[in-house]
N, C-alpha and C. Protein backbone atom coordinates (compact mmCIF):
# COMPACT_ATOMS: atom_id res chain seq x y z
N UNK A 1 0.82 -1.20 0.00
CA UNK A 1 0.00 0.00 0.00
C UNK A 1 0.85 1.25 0.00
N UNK A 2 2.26 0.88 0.49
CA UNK A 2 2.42 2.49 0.68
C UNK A 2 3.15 3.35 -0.45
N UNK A 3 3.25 2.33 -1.67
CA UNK A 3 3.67 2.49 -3.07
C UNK A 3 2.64 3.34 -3.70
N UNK A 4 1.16 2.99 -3.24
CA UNK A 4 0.06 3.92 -3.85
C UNK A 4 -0.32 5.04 -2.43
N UNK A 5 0.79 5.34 -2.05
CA UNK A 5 0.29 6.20 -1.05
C UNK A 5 -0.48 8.08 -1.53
N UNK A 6 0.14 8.25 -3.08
CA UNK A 6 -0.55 8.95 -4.10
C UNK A 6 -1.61 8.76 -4.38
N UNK A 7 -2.43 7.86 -4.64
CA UNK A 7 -3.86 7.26 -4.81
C UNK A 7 -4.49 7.55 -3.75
N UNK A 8 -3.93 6.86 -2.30
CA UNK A 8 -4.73 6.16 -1.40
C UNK A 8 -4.33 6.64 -0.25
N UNK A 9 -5.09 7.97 1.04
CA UNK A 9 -4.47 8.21 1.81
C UNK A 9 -5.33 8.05 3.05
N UNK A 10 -4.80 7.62 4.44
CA UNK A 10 -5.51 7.41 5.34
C UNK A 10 -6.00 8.66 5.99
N UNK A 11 -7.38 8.41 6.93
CA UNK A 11 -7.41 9.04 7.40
C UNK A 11 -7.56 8.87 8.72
N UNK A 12 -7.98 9.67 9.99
CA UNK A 12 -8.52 8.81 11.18
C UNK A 12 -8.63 7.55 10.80
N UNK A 13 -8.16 6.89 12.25
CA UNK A 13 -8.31 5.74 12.65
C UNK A 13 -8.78 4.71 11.27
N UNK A 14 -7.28 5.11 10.75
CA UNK A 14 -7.56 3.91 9.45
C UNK A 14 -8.39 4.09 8.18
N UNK A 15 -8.92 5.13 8.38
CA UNK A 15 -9.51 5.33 7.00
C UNK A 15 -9.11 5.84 5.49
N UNK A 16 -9.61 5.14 4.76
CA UNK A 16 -8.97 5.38 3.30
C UNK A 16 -9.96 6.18 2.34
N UNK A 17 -9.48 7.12 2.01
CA UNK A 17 -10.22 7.76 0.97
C UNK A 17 -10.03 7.52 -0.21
N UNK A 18 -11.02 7.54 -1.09
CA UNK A 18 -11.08 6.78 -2.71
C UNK A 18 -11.56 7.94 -3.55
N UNK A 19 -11.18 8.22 -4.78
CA UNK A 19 -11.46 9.17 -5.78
C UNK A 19 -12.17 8.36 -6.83
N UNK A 20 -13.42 8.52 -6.97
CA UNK A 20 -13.48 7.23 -7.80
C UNK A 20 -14.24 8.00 -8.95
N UNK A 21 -14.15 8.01 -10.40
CA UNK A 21 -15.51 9.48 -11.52
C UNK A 21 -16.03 8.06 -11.70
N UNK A 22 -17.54 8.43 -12.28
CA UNK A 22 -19.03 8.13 -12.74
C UNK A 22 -18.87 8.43 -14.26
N UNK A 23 -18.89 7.43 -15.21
CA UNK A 23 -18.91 8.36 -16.67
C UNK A 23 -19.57 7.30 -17.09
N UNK A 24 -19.71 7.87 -18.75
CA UNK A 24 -20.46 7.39 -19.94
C UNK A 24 -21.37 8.20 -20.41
N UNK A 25 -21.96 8.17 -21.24
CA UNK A 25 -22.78 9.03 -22.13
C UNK A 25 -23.62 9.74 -21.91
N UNK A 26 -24.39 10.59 -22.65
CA UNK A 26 -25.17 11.71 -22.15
C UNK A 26 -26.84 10.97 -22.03
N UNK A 27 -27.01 10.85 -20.71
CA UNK A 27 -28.61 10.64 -20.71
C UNK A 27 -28.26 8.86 -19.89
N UNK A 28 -27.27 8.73 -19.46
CA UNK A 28 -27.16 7.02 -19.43
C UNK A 28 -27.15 7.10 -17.88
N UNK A 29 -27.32 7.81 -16.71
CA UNK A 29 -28.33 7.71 -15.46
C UNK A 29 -26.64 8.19 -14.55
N UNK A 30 -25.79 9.29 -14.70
CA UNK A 30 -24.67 9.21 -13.95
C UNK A 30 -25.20 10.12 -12.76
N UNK A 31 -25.76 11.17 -13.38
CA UNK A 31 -26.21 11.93 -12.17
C UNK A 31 -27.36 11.13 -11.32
N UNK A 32 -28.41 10.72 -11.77
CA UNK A 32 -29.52 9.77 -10.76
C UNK A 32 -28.57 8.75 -9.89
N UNK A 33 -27.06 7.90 -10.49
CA UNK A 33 -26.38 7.54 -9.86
C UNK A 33 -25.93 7.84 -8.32
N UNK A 34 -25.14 9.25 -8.79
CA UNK A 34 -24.44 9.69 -7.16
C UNK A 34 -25.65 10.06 -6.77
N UNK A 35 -26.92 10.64 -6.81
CA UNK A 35 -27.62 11.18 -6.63
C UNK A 35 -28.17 9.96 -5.13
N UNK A 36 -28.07 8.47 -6.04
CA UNK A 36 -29.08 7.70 -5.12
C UNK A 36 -27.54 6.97 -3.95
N UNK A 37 -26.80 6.85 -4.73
CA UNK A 37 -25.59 6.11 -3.80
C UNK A 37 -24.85 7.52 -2.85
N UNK A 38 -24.93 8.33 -2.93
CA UNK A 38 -24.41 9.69 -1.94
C UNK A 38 -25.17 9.70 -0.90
N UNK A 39 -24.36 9.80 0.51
CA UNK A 39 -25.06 10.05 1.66
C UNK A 39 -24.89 11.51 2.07
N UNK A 40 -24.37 12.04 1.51
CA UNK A 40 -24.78 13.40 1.50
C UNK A 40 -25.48 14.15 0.36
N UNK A 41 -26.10 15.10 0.71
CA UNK A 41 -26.68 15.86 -0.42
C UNK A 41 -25.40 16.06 -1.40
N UNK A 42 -26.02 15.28 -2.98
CA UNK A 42 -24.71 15.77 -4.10
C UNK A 42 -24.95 17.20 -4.31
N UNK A 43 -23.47 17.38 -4.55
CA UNK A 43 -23.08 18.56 -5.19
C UNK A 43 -23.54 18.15 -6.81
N UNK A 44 -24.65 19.07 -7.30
CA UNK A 44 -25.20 18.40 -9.28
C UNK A 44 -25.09 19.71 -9.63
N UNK A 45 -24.72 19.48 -11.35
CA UNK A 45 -24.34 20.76 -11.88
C UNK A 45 -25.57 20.69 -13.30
N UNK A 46 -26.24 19.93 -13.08
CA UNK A 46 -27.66 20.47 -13.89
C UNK A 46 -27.72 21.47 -14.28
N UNK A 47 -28.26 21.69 -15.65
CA UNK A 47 -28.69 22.85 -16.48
C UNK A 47 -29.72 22.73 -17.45
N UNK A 48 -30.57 23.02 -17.81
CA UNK A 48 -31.81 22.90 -18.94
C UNK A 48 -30.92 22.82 -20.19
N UNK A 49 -31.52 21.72 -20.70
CA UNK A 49 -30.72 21.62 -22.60
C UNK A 49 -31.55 22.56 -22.97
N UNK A 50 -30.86 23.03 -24.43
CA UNK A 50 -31.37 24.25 -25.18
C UNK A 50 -31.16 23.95 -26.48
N UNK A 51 -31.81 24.56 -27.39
CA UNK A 51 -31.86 24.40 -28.39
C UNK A 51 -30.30 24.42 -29.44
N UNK A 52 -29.68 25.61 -28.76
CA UNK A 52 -28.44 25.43 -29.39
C UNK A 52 -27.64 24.18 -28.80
N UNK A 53 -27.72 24.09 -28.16
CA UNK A 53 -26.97 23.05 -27.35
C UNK A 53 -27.18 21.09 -28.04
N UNK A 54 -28.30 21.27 -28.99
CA UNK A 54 -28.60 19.97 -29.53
C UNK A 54 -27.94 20.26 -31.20
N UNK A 55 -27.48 20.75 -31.19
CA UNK A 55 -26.29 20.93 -32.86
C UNK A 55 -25.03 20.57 -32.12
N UNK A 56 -24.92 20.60 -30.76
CA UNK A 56 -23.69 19.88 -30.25
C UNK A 56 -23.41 18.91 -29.62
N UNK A 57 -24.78 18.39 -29.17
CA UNK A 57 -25.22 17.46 -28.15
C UNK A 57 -26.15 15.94 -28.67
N UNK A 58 -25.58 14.82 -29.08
CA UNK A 58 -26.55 14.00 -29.29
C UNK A 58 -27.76 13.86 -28.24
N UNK A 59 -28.85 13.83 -28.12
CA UNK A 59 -30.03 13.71 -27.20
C UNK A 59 -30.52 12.35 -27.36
N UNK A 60 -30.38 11.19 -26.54
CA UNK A 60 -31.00 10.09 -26.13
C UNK A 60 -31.99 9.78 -25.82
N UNK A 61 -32.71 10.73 -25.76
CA UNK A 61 -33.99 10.42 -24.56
C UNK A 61 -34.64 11.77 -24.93
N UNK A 62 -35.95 11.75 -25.27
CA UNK A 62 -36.53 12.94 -25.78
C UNK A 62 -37.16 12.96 -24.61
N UNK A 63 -37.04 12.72 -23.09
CA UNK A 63 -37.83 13.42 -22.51
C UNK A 63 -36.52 13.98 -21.25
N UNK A 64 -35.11 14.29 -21.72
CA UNK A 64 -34.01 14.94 -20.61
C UNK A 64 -34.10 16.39 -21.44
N UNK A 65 -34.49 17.03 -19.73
CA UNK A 65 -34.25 18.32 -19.67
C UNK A 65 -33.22 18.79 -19.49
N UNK A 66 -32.56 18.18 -18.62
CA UNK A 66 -31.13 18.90 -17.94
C UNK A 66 -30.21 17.86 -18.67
N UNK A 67 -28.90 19.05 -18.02
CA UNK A 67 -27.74 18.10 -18.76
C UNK A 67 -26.57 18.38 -17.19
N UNK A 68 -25.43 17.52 -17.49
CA UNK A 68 -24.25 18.22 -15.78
C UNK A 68 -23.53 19.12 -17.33
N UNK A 69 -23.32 19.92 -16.79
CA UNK A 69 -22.28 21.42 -17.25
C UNK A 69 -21.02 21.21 -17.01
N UNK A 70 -20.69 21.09 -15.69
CA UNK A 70 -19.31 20.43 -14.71
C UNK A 70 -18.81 19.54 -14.59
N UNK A 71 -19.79 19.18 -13.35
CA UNK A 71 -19.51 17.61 -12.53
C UNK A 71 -20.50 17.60 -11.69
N UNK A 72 -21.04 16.13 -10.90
CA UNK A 72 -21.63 15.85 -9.89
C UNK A 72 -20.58 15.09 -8.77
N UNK A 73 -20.95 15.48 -7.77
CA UNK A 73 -20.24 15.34 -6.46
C UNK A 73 -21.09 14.58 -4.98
N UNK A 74 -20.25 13.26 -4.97
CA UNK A 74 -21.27 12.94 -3.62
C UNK A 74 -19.86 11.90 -2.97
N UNK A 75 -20.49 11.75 -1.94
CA UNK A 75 -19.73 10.44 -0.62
C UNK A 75 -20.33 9.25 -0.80
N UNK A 76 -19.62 8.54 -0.47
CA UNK A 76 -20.38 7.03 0.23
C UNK A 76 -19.11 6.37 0.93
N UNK A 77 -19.54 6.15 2.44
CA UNK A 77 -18.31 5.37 3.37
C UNK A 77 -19.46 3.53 3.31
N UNK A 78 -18.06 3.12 2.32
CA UNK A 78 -18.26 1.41 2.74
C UNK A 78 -18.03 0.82 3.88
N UNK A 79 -18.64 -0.64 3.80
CA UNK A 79 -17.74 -1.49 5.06
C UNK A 79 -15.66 -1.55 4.65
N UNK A 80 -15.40 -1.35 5.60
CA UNK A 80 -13.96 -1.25 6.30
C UNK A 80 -12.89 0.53 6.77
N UNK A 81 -14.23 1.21 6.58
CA UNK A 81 -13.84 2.19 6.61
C UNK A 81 -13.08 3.13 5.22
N UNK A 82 -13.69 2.66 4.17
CA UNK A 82 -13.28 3.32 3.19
C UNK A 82 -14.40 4.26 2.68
N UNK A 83 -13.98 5.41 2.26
CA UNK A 83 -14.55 6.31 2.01
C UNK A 83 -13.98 6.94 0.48
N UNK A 84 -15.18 6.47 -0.22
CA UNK A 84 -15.79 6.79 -1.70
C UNK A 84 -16.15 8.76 -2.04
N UNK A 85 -15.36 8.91 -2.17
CA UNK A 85 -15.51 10.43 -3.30
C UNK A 85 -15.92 10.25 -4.74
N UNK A 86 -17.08 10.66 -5.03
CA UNK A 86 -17.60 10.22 -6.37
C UNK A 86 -17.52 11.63 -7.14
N UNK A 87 -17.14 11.39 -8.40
CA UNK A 87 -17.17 12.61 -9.41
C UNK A 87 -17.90 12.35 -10.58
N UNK A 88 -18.97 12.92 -11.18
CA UNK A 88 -19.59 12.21 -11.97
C UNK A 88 -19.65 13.29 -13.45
N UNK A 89 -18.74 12.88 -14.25
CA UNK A 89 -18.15 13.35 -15.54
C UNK A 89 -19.64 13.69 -16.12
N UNK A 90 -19.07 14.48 -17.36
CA UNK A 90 -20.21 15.16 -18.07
C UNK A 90 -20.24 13.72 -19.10
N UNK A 91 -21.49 13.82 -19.93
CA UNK A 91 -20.88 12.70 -21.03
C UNK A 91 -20.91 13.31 -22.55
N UNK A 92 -21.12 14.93 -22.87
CA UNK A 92 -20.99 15.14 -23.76
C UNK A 92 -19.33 14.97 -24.40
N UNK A 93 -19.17 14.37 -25.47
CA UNK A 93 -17.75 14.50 -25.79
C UNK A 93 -16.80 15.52 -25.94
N UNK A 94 -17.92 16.72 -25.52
CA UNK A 94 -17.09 18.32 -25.82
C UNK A 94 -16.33 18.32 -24.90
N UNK A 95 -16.50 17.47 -23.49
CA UNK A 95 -16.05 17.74 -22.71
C UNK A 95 -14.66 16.73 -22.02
N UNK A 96 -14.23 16.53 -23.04
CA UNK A 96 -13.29 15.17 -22.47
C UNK A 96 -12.16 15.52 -22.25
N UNK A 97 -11.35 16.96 -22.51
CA UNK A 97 -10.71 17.40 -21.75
C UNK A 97 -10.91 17.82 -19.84
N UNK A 98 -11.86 18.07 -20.11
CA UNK A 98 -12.23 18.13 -18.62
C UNK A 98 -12.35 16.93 -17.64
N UNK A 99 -12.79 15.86 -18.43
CA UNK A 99 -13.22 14.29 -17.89
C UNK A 99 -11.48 14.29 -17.73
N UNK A 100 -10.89 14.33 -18.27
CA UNK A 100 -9.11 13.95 -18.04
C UNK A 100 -8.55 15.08 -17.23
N UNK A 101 -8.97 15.83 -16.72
CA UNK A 101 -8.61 16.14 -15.40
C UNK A 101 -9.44 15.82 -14.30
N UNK A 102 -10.78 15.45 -14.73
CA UNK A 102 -11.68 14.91 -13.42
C UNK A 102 -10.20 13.02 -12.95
N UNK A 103 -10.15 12.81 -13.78
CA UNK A 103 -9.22 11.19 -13.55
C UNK A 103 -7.80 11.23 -13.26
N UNK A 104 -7.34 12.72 -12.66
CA UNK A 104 -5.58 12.87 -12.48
C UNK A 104 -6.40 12.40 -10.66
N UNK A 105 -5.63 11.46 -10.32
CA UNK A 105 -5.49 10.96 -9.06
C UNK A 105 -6.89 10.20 -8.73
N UNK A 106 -7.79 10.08 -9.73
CA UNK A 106 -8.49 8.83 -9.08
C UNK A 106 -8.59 7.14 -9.75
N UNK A 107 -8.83 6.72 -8.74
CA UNK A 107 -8.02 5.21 -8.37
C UNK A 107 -9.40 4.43 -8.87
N UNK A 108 -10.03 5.02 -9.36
CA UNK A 108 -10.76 3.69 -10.48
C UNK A 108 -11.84 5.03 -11.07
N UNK A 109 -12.77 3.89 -12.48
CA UNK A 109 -13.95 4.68 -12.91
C UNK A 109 -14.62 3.52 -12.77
N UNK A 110 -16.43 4.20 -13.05
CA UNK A 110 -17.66 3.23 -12.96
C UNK A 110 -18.19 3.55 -14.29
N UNK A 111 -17.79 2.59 -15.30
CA UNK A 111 -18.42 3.25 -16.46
C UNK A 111 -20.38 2.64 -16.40
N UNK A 112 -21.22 3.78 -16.88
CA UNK A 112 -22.54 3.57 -17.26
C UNK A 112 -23.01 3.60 -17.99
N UNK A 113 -23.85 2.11 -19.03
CA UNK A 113 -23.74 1.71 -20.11
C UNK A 113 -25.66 1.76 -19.91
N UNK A 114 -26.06 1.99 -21.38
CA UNK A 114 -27.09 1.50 -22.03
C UNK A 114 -27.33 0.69 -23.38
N UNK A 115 -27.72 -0.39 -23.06
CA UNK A 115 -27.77 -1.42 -23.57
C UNK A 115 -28.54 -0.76 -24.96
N UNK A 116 -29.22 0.19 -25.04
CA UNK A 116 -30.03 1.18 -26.69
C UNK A 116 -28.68 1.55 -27.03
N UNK A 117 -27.45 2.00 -26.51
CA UNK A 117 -26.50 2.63 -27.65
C UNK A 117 -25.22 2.04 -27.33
N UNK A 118 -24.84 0.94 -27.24
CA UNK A 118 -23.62 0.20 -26.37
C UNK A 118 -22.61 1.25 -27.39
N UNK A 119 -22.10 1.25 -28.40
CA UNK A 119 -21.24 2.65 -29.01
C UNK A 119 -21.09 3.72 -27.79
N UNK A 120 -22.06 4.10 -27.68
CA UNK A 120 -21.82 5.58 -26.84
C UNK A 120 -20.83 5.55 -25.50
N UNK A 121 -20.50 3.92 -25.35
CA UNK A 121 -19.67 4.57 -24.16
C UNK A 121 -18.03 4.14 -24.35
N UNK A 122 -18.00 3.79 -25.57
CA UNK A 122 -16.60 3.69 -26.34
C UNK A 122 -15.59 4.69 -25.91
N UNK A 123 -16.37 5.76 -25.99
CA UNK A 123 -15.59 7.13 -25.58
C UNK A 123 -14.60 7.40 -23.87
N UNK A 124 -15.99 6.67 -22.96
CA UNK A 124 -15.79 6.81 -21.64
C UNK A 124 -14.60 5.58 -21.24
N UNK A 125 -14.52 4.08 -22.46
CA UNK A 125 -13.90 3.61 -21.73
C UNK A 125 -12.38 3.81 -21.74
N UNK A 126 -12.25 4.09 -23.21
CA UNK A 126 -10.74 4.99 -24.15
C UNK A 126 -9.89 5.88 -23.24
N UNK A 127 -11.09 6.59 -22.21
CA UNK A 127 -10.48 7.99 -20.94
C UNK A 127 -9.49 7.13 -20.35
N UNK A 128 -10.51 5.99 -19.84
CA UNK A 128 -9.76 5.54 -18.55
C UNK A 128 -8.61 4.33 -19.02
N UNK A 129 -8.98 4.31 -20.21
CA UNK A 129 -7.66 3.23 -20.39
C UNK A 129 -6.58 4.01 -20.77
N UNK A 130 -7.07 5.35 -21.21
CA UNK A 130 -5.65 6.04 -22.04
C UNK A 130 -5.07 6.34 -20.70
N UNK A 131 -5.62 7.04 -19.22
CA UNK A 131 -5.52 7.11 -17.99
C UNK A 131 -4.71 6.04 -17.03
N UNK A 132 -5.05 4.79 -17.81
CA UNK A 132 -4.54 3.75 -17.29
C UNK A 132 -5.42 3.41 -15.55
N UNK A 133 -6.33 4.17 -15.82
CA UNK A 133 -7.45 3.91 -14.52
C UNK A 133 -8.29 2.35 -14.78
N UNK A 134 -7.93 1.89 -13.58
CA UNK A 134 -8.91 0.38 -13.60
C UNK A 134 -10.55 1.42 -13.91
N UNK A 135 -11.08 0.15 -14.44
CA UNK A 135 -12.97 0.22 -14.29
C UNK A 135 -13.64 -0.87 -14.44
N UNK A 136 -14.51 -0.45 -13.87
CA UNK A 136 -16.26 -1.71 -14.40
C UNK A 136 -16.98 -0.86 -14.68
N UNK A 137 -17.40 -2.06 -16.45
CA UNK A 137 -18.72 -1.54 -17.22
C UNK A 137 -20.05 -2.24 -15.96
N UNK A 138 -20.84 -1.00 -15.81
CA UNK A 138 -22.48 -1.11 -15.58
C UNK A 138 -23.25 -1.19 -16.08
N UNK A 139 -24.19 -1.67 -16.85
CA UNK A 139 -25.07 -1.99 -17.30
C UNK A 139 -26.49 -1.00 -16.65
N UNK A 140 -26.69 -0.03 -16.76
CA UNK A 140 -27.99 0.47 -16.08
C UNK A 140 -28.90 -0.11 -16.37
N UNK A 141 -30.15 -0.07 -15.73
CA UNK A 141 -31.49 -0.45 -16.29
C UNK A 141 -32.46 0.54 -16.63
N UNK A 142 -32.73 0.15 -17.63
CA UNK A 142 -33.82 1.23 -18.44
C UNK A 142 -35.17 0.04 -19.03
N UNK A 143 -36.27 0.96 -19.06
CA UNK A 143 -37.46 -0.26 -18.95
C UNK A 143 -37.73 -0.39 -20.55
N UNK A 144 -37.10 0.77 -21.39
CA UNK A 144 -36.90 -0.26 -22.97
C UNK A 144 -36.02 -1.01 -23.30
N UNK A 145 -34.83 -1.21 -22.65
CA UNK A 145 -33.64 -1.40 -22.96
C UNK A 145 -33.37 -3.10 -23.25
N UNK A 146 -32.45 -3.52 -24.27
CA UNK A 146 -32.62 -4.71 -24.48
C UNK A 146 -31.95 -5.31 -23.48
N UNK A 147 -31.66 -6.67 -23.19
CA UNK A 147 -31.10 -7.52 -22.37
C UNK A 147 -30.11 -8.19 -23.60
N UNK A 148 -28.92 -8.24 -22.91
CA UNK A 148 -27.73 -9.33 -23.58
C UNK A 148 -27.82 -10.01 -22.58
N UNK A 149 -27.09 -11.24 -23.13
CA UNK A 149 -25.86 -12.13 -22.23
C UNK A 149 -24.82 -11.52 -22.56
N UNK A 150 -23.98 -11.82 -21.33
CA UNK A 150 -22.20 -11.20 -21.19
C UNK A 150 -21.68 -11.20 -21.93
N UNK A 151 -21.68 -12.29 -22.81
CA UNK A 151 -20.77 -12.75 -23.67
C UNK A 151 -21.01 -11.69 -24.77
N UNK A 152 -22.28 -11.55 -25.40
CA UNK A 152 -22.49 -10.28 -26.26
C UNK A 152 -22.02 -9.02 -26.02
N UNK A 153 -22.36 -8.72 -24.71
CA UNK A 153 -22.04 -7.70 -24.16
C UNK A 153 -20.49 -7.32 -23.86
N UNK A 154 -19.67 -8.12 -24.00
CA UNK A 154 -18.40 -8.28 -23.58
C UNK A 154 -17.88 -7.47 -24.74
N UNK A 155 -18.79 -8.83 -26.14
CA UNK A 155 -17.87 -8.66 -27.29
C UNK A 155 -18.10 -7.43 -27.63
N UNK A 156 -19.46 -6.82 -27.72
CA UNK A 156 -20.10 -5.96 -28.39
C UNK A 156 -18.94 -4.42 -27.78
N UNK A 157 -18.44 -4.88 -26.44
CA UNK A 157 -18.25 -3.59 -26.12
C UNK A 157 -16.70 -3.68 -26.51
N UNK A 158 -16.31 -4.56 -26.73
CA UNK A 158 -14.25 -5.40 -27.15
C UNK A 158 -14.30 -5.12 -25.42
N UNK A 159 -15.01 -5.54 -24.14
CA UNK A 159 -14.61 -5.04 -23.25
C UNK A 159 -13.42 -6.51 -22.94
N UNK A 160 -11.88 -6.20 -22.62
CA UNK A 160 -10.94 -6.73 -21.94
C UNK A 160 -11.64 -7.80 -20.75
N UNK A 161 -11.25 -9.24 -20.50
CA UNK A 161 -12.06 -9.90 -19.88
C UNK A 161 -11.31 -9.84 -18.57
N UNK A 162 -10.33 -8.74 -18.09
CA UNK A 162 -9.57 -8.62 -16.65
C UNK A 162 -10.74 -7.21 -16.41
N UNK A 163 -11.67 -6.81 -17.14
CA UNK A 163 -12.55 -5.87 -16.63
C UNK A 163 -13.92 -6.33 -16.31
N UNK A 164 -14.16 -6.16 -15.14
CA UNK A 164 -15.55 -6.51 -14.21
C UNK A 164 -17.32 -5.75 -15.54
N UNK A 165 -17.38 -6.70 -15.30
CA UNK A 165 -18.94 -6.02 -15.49
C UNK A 165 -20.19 -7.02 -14.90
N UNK A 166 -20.88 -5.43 -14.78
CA UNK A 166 -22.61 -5.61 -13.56
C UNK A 166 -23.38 -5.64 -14.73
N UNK A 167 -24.29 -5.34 -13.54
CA UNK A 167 -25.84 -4.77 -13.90
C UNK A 167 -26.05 -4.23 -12.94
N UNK A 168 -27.02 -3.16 -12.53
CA UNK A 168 -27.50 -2.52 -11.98
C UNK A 168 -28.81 -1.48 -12.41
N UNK A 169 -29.29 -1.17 -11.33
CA UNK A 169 -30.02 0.17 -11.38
C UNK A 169 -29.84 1.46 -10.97
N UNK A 170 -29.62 2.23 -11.37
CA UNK A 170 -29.38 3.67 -10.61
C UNK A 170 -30.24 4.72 -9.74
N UNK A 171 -31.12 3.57 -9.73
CA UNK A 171 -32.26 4.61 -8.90
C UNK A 171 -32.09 3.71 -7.77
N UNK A 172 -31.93 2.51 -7.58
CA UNK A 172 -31.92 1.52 -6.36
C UNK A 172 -30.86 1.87 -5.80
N UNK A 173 -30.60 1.96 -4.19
CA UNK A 173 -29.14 1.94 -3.36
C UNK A 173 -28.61 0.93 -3.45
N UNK A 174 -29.28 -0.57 -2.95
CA UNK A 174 -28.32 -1.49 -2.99
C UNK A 174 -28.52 -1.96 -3.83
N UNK A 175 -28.87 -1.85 -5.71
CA UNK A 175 -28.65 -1.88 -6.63
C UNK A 175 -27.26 -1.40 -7.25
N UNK A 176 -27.78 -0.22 -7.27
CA UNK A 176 -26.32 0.91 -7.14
C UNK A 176 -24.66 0.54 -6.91
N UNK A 177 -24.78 0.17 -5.35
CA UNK A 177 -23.60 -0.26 -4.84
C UNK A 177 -22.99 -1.30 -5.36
N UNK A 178 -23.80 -2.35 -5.58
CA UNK A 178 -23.00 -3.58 -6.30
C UNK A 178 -22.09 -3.14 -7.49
N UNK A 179 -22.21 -2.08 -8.18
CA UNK A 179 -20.90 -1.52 -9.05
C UNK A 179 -20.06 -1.14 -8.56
N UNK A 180 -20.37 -0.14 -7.21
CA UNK A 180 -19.33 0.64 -6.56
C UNK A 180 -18.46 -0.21 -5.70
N UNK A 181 -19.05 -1.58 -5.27
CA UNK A 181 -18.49 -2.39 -3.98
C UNK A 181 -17.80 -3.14 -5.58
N UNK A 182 -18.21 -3.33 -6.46
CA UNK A 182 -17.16 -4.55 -7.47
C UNK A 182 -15.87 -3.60 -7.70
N UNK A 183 -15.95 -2.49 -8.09
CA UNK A 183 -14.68 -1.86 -8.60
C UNK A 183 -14.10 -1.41 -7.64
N UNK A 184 -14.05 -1.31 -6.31
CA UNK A 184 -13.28 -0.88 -5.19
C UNK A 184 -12.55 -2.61 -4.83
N UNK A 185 -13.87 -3.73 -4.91
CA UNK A 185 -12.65 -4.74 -4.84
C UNK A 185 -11.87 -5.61 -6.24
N UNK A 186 -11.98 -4.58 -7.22
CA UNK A 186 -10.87 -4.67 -8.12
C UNK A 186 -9.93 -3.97 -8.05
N UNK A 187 -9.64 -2.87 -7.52
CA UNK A 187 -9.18 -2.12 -7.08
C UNK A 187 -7.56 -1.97 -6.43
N UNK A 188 -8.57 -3.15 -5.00
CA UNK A 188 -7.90 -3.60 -3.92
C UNK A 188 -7.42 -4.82 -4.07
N UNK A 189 -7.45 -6.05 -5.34
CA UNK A 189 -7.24 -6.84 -5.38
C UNK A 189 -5.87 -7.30 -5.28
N UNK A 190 -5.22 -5.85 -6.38
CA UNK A 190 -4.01 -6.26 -6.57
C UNK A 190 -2.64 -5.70 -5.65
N UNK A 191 -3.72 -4.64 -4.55
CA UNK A 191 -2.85 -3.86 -3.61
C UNK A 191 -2.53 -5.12 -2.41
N UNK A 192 -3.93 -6.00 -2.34
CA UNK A 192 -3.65 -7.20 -1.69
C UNK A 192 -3.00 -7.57 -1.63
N UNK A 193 -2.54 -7.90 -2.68
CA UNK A 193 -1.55 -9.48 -3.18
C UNK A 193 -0.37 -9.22 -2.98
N UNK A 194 0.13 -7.67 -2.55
CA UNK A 194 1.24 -7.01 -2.27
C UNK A 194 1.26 -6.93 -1.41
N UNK A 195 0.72 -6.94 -0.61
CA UNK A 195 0.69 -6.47 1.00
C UNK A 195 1.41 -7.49 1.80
């Protein structure tokens, strides 16, 4: 551990703080994410889409008003005393300079996938590999959305088979978490094995 002491710093009585961003595409549930897994009120950078803003903006979902501008910001302390800092990237592609400074010092991503545009999150996973940031693909749930098996889903996405992938919901908590608890113990797997 004390090789990633840059990543990973204690705090009181043992506690570890985690930097962890929320990404993938525009409309694919990142903000409803921290929104439902944050135990504190998130910090959301919501804004009404606008008309100019859709000559720059693919729109997914003809019924999203808002879009994040910034970032979204929330907590979550797991079992062992680790404590989750969530940053939740924009997913327009205008913004992927910014997404690459949201990922200077954090120690994994949660990518969030919809099974209507598996393409769209090509972008989000490219960040974190060019980053060299571990992740797990999520699978959100959406009530049109098709169902794969893994194996489709794997191929469909070229996702690397040393990378975790869920399912989940983003409106559920302990839906939710099962992404956030898989990529913290991918995370930690290999800090383990060192220890």
């Amino acid at each position: 551990m004390a090789s990633d002491a840059s990543s990973v710093r204690y705090l009181p009585a043992g506690t570890r703080a985690v930097k962890i961003v929320v990404l993938g595409a525009l409309g694919v549930g990142k903000t409803t994410y921290i929104g439902t897994i944050s135990e504190i009120v998130p910090l959301c950078t919501d804004e009404p889409m606008t008309e100019a803003g859709e000559l720059v903006d693919r729109m997914s979902d003809d019924t999203k008003s808002t879009t994040t501008v910034a970032m979204d910001f929330g907590r979550r302390t797991l079992d062992g005393g680790i404590v989750v800092y969530l940053f939740g990237a924009p997913g327009q592609p205008r913004f992927a300079d910014m997404i690459r400074s949201l990922l200077d010092g954090a120690l994994g991503g949660l990518v969030l996938v919809d099974t209507r545009d598996l393409g769209a999150s090509f972008e989000s996973m490219c960040l974190l590999e060019e980053a060299g940031v571990p992740y797990v693909v999520a699978i959100n749930t959406f009530a049109n959305a098709p169902f794969y098996d893994e194996e489709v889903l794997r191929d469909s996405l070229t996702l690397p088979p040393d990378r975790p992938l869920v399912h989940l919901d983003a409106r559920d908590v302990e839906s939710a978490k099962t992404g956030l608890i898989t990529l913290i113990e991918d995370i930690l797997r290999p800090l383990r094995s060192h220890a």
